[in-house]
Protein backbone atom coordinates (compact mmCIF):
# COMPACT_ATOMS: atom_id res chain seq x y z
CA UNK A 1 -12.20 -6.27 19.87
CA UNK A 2 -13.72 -6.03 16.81
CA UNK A 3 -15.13 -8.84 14.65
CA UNK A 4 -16.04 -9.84 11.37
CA UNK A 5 -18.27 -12.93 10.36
CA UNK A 6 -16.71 -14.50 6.75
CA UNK A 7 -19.49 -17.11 5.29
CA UNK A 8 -17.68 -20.10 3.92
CA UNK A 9 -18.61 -22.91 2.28
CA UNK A 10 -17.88 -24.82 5.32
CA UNK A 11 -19.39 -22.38 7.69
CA UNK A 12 -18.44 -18.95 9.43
CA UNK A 13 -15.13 -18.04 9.66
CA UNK A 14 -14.81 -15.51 12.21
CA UNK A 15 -12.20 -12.44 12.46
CA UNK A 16 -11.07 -11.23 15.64
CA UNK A 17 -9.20 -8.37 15.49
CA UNK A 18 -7.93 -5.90 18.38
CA UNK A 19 -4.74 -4.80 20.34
CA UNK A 20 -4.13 -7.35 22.80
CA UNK A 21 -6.11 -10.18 21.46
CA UNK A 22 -3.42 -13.07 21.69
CA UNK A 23 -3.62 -12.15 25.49
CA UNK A 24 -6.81 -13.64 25.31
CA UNK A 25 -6.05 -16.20 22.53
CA UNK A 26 -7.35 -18.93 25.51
CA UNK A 27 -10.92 -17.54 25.76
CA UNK A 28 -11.11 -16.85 22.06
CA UNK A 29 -9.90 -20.19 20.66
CA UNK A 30 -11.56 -22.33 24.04
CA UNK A 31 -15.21 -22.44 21.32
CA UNK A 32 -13.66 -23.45 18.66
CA UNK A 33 -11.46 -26.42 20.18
CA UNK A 34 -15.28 -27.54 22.38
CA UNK A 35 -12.82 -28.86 24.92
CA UNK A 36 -10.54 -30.93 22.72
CA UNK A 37 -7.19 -30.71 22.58
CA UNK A 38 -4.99 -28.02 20.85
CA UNK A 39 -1.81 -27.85 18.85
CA UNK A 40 0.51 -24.74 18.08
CA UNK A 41 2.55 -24.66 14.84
CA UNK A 42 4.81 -21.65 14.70
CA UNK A 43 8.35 -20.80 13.40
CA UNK A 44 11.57 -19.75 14.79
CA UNK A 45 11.52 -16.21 14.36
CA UNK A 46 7.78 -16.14 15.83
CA UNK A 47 7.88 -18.98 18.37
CA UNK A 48 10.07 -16.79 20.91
CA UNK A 49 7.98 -14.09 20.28
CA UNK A 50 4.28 -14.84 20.60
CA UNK A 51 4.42 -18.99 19.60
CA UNK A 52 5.22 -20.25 23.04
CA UNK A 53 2.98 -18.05 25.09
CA UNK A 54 -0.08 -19.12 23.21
CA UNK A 55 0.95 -22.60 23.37
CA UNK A 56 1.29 -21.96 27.35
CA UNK A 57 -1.73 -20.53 27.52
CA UNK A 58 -3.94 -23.18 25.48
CA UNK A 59 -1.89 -25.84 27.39
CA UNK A 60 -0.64 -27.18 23.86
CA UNK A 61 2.60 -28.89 22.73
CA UNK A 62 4.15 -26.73 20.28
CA UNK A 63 6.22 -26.90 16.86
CA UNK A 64 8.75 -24.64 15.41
CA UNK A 65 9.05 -24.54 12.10
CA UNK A 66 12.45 -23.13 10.07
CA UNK A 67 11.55 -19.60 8.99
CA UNK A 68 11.40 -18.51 5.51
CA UNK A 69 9.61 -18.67 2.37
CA UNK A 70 12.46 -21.25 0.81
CA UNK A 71 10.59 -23.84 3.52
CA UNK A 72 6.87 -23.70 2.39
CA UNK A 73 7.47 -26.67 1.02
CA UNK A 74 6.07 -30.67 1.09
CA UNK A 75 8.73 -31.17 3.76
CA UNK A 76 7.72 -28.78 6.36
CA UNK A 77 3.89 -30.14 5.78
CA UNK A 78 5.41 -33.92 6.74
CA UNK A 79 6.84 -32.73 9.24
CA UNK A 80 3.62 -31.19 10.67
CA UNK A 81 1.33 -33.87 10.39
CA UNK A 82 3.87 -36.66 11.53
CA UNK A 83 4.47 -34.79 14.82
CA UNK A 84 0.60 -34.27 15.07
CA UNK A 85 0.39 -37.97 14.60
CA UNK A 86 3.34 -38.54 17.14
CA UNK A 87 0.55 -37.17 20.06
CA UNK A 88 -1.92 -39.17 18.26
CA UNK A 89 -4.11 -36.30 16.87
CA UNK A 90 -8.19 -36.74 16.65
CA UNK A 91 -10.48 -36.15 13.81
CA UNK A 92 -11.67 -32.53 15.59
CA UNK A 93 -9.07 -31.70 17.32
CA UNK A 94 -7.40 -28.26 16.43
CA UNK A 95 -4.35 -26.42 14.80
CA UNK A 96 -3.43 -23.49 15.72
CA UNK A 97 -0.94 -21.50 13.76
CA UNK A 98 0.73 -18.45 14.88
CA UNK A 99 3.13 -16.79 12.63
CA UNK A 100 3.38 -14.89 9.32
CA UNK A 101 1.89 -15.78 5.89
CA UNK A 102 4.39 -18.89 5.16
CA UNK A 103 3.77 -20.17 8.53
CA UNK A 104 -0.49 -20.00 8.12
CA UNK A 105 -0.35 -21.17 4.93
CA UNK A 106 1.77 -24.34 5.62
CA UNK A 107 -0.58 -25.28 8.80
CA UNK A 108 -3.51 -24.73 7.18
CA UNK A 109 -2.75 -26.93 4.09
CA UNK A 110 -1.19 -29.84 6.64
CA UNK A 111 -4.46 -29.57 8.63
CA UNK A 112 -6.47 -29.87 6.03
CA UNK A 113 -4.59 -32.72 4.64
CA UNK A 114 -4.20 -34.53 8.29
CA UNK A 115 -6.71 -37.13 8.72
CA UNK A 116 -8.78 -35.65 5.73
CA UNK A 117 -8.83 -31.95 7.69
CA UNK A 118 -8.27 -31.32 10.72
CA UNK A 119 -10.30 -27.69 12.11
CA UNK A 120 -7.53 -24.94 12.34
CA UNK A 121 -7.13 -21.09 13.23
CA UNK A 122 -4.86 -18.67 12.10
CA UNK A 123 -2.88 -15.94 14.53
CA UNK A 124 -1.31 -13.93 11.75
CA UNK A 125 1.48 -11.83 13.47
CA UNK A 126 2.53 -9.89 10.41
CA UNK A 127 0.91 -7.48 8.29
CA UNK A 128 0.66 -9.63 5.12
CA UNK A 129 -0.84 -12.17 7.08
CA UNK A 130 -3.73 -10.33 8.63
CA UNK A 131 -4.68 -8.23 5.65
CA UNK A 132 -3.82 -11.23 3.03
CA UNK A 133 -2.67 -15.12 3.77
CA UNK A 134 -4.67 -16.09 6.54
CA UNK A 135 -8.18 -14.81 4.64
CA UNK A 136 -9.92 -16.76 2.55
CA UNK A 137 -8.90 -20.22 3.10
CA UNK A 138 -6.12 -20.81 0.81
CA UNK A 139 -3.35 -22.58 1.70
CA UNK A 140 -0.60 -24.39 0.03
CA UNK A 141 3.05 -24.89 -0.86
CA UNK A 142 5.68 -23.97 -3.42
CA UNK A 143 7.05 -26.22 -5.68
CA UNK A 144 10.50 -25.95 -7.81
CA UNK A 145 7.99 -25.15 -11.03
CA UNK A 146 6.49 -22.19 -9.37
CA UNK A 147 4.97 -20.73 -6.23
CA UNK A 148 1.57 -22.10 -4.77
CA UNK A 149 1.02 -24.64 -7.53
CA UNK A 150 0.23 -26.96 -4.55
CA UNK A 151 -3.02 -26.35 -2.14
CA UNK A 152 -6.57 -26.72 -0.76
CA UNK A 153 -9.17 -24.29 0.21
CA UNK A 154 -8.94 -25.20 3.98
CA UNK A 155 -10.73 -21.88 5.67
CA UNK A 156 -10.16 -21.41 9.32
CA UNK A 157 -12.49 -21.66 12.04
CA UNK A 158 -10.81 -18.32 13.15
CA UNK A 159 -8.51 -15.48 12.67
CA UNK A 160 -6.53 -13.71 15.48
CA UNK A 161 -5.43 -10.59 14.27
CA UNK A 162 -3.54 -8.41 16.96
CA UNK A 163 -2.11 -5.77 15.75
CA UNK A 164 0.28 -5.36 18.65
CA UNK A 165 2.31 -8.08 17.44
CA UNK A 166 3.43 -5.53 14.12
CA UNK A 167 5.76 -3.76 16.65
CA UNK A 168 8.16 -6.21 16.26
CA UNK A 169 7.68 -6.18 12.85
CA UNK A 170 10.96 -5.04 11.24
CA UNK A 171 10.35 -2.18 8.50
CA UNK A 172 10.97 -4.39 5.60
CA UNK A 173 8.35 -6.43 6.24
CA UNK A 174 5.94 -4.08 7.24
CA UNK A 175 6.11 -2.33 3.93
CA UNK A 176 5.88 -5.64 2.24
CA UNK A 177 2.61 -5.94 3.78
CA UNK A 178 1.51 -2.59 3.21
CA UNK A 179 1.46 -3.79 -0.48
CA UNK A 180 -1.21 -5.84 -0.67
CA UNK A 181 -3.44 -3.41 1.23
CA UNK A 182 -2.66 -1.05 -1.46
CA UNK A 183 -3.81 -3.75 -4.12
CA UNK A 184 -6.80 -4.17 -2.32
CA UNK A 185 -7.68 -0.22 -2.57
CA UNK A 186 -6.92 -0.43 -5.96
CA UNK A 187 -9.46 -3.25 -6.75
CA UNK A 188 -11.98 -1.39 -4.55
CA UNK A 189 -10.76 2.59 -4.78
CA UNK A 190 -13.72 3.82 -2.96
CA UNK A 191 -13.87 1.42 -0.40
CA UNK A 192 -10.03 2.04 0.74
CA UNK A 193 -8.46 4.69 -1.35
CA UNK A 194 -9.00 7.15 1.13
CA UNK A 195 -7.81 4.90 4.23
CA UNK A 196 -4.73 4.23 2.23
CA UNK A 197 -4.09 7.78 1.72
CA UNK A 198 -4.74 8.51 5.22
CA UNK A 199 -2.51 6.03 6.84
CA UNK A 200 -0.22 4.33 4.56
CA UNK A 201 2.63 7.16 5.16
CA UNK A 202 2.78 6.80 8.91
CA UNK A 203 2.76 2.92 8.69
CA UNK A 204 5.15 2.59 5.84
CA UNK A 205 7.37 4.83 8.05
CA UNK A 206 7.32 2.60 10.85
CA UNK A 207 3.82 3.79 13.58
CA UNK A 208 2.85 0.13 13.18
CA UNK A 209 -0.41 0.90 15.92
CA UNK A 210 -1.87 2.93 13.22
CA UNK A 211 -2.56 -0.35 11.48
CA UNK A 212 -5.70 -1.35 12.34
CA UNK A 213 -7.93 0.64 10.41
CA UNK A 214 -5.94 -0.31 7.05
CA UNK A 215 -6.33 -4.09 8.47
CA UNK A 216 -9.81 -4.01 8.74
CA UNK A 217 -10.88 -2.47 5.53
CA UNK A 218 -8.66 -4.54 3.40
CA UNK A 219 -10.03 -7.50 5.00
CA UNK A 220 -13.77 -6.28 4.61
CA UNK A 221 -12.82 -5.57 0.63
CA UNK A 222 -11.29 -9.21 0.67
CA UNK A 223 -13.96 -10.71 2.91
CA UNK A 224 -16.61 -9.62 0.37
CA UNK A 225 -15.06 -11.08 -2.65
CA UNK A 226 -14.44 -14.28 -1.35
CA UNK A 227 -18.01 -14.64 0.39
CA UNK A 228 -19.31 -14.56 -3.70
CA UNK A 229 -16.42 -16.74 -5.02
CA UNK A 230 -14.76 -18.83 -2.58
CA UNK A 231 -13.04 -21.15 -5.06
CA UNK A 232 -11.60 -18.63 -7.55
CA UNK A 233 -14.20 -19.34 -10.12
CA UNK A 234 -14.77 -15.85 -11.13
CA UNK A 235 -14.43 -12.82 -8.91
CA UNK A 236 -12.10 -13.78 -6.46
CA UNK A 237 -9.69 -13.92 -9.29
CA UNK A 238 -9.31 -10.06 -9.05
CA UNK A 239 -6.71 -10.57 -5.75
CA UNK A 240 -4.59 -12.06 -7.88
CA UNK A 241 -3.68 -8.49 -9.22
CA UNK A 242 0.15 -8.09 -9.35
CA UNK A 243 0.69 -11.59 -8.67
CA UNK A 244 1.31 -12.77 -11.82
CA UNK A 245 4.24 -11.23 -12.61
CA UNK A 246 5.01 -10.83 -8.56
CA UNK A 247 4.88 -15.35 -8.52
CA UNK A 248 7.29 -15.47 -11.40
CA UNK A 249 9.74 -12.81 -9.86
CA UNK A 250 9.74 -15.13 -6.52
CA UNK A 251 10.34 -18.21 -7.94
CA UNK A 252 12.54 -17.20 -10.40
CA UNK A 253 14.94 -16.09 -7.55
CA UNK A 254 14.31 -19.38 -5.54
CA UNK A 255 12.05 -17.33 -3.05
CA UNK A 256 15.13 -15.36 -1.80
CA UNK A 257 15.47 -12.69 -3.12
CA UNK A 258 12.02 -10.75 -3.08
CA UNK A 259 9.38 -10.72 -0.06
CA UNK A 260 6.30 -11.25 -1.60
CA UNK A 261 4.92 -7.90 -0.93
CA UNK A 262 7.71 -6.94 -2.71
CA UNK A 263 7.77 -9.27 -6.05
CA UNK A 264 3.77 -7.77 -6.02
CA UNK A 265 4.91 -4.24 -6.21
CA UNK A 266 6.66 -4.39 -9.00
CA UNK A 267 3.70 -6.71 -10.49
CA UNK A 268 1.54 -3.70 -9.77
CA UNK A 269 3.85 -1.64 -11.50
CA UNK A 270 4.05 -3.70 -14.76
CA UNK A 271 0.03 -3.99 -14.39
CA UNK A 272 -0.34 -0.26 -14.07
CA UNK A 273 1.35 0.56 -16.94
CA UNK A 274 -0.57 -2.14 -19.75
CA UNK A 275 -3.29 -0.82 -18.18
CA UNK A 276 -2.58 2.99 -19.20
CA UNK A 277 -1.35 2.34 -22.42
CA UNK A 278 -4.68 -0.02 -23.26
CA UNK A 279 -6.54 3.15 -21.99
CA UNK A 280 -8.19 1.47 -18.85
CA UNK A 281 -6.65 4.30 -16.17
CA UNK A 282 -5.38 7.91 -16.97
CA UNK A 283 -1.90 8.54 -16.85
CA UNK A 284 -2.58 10.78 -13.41
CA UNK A 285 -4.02 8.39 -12.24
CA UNK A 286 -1.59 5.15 -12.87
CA UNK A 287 1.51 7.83 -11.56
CA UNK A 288 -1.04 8.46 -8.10
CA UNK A 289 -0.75 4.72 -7.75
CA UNK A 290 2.40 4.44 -8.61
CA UNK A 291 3.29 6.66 -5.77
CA UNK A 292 1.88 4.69 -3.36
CA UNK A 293 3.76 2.09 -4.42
CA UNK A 294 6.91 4.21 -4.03
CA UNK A 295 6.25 4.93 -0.34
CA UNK A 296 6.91 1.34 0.52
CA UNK A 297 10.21 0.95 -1.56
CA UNK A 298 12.96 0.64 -1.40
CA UNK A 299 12.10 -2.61 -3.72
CA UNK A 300 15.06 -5.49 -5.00
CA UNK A 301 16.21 -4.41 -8.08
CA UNK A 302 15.30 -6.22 -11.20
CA UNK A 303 18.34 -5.36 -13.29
CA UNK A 304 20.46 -8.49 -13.09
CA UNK A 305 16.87 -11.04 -13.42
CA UNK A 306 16.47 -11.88 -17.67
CA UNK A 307 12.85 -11.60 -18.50
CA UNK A 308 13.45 -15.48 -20.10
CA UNK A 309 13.91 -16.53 -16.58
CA UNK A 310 10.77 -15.19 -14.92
CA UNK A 311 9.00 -15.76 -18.48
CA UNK A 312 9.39 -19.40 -17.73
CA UNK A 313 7.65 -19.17 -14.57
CA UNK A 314 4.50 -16.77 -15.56
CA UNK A 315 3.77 -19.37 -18.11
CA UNK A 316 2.86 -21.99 -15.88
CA UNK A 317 0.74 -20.07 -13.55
CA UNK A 318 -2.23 -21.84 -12.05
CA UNK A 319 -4.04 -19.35 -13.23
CA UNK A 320 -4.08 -20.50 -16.64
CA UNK A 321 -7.23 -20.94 -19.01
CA UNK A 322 -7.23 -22.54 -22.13
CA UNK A 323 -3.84 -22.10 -22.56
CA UNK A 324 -3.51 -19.00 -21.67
CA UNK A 325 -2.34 -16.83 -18.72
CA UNK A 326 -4.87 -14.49 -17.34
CA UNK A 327 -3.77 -11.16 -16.17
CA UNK A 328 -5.72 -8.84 -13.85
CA UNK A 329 -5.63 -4.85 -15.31
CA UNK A 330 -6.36 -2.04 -12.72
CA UNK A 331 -9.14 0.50 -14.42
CA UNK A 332 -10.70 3.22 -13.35
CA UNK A 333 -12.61 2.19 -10.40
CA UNK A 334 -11.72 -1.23 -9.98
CA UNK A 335 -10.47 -3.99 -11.84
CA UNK A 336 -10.48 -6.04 -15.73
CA UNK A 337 -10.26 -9.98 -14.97
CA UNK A 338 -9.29 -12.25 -17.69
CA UNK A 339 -6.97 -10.37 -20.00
CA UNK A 340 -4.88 -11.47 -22.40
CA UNK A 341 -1.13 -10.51 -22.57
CA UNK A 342 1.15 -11.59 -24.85
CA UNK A 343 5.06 -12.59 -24.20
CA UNK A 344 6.11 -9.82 -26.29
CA UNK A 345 4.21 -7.13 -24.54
CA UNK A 346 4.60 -8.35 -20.72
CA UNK A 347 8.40 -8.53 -21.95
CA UNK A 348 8.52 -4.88 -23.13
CA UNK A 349 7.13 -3.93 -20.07
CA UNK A 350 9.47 -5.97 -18.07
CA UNK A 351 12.49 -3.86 -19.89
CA UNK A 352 10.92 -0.70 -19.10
CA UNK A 353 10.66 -1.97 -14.75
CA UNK A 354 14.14 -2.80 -15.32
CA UNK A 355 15.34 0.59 -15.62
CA UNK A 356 13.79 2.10 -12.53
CA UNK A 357 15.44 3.10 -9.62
CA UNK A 358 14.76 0.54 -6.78
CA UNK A 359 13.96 3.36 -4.27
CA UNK A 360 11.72 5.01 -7.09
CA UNK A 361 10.46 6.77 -7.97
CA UNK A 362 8.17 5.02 -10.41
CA UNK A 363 6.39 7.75 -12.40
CA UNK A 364 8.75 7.53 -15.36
CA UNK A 365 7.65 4.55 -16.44
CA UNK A 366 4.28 6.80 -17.53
């Protein structure tokens, strides 16, 4: 097992990560409950799974939630906390969520909501989870205006990370994940870059065990950002690459159509090429990218989605300042935060992702 310390505002989150781990979820979570009781929330693809066992094993009642982004909404959270209420839940006594990025982020904002907060940890059994959704301390729900508009920063006591559990991943997802780790290289290039290139081939293709050495470095390149700016007042801001235009292709589509590794990729895409054309990368170096990207396609097409309809959606970010809607550029090295982009020229770009091939690949829109 190896772990990693994250300093919060509210103390030390700590990252567990190691094949096997939720075998030992008992001895790992029995500090941070101090002898109080436990509660599992999990969904119905996970429960079966891994959801059930670790409610066995921490002698915990246990919730199944629907599965699916089109639930991360105030509903699901009700439902949470009134069936934590239902066993007459204690100030201190602890959530424990086991599922994908959804799940983590629905328990962590209903725990943090329950009784004023409620401790919780987070058992990410996906990809996008580990490297992403349960880091950090964000949590939240959708809304019919837009993705994630609704939240707190509600950091767990703990993260589970077992990489085991991505061998029941099905392909799909796992390339979703695979994503944001490649968003994290490019914010960071010579932190990751070369981890990516080493392993993202054999993962994207399905040798999910290979994993954990993309896991931990994205997390360490997260885990550092958000350690200087835990509340998004500044740096943190630069994990929001692709996910401006990746938000607005989700919830224009009602959360159905595009995982959210997915929606990101082509977010990269669009980000990749403003960024050449305003002269922040080389074109060799946006189509290297670009590449990447294409190993972990096919992606949903964007052909039948009218830039109006995601347009409405972009402009009511929460990322907004002044007015505006800040979009992170890739550069050479790293990353631009705060730049300006105007309708017209995220909507020419937009045309230009339109006409690519799904499947890729994606160099001819350099």
């Amino acid at each position: 097992m190896t772990t990693l310390n994250i300093a919060t505002q509210r103390g030390t989150t700590a990252y567990h990560l190691g094949d096997g781990l939720l075998g030992s979820v008992g001895d790992i979570v029995a500090p941070v409950a101090g002898g109080r009781r436990a509660f599992v929330v999990t969904d119905a693809n996970v429960g079966p799974l891994y959801g059930q066992s670790v409610a066995e094993a921490l002698d915990a009642p246990c919730l199944e939630l629907p599965a699916g982004e089109e639930y991360k909404r105030w509903e699901s959270v009700e439902r949470i906390v009134t069936w934590l209420l239902g066993f007459g839940v204690e100030r201190g006594e602890l959530v424990v969520a086991v599922g994908g990025g959804v799940l983590t982020d629905i328990a962590g904002f209903a725990a943090s909501v329950a009784l004023r907060g409620l401790p919780w940890v987070a058992a990410p059994t996906t990809l996008l989870g580990m490297v992403d959704a349960a880091v950090g301390g964000k949590t939240g729900v959708d809304l019919d205006l837009g993705k994630n508009l609704v939240g707190t920063f509600w950091p767990p006591a703990a993260i589970i990370a077992d990489p085991l559990t991505l061998t029941t991943l099905d392909h799909r997802q796992l390339r979703a994940g695979l994503v944001e780790v490649v968003k994290s290289a490019m914010i960071a290039p010579s932190t990751l870059e070369h981890v990516v290139d080493s392993h993202l081939e054999a993962v994207a293709g399905g040798d999910a065990p290979r994993a954990s050495e993309l896991v931990y470095a994205a997390v360490r390149v997260k885990a550092d950002i958000v350690e200087l700016d835990e509340r998004e007042s500044g740096l943190r801001a630069a994990l929001n690459l692709g996910h401006t235009l990746g938000h607005g292709l989700e919830a224009a589509t009602d959360y159905r159509r595009f995982l959210h590794g997915e929606a990101v990729a082509w977010g990269l895409l669009a980000e990749l090429r403003i960024a050449r054309d305003r002269g922040l990368l080389a074109t060799s170096e946006a189509q290297a990218w670009a590449g990447r990207l294409a190993t972990l396609g096919p992606l949903p097409g964007l052909g039948d989605l009218p830039w109006e309809k995601v347009a409405g959606y972009i402009g009511r970010d929460k990322k907004r300042r002044a007015g505006a809607v800040q979009w992170v550029l890739p550069r050479l090295g790293g990353v631009v935060l705060g730049s300006a982009v105007s309708d017209g020229e995220a909507a020419a770009v937009y045309a230009e992702l339109q006409l690519l091939a799904p499947s890729g690949p994606f160099s001819p829109l350099f």
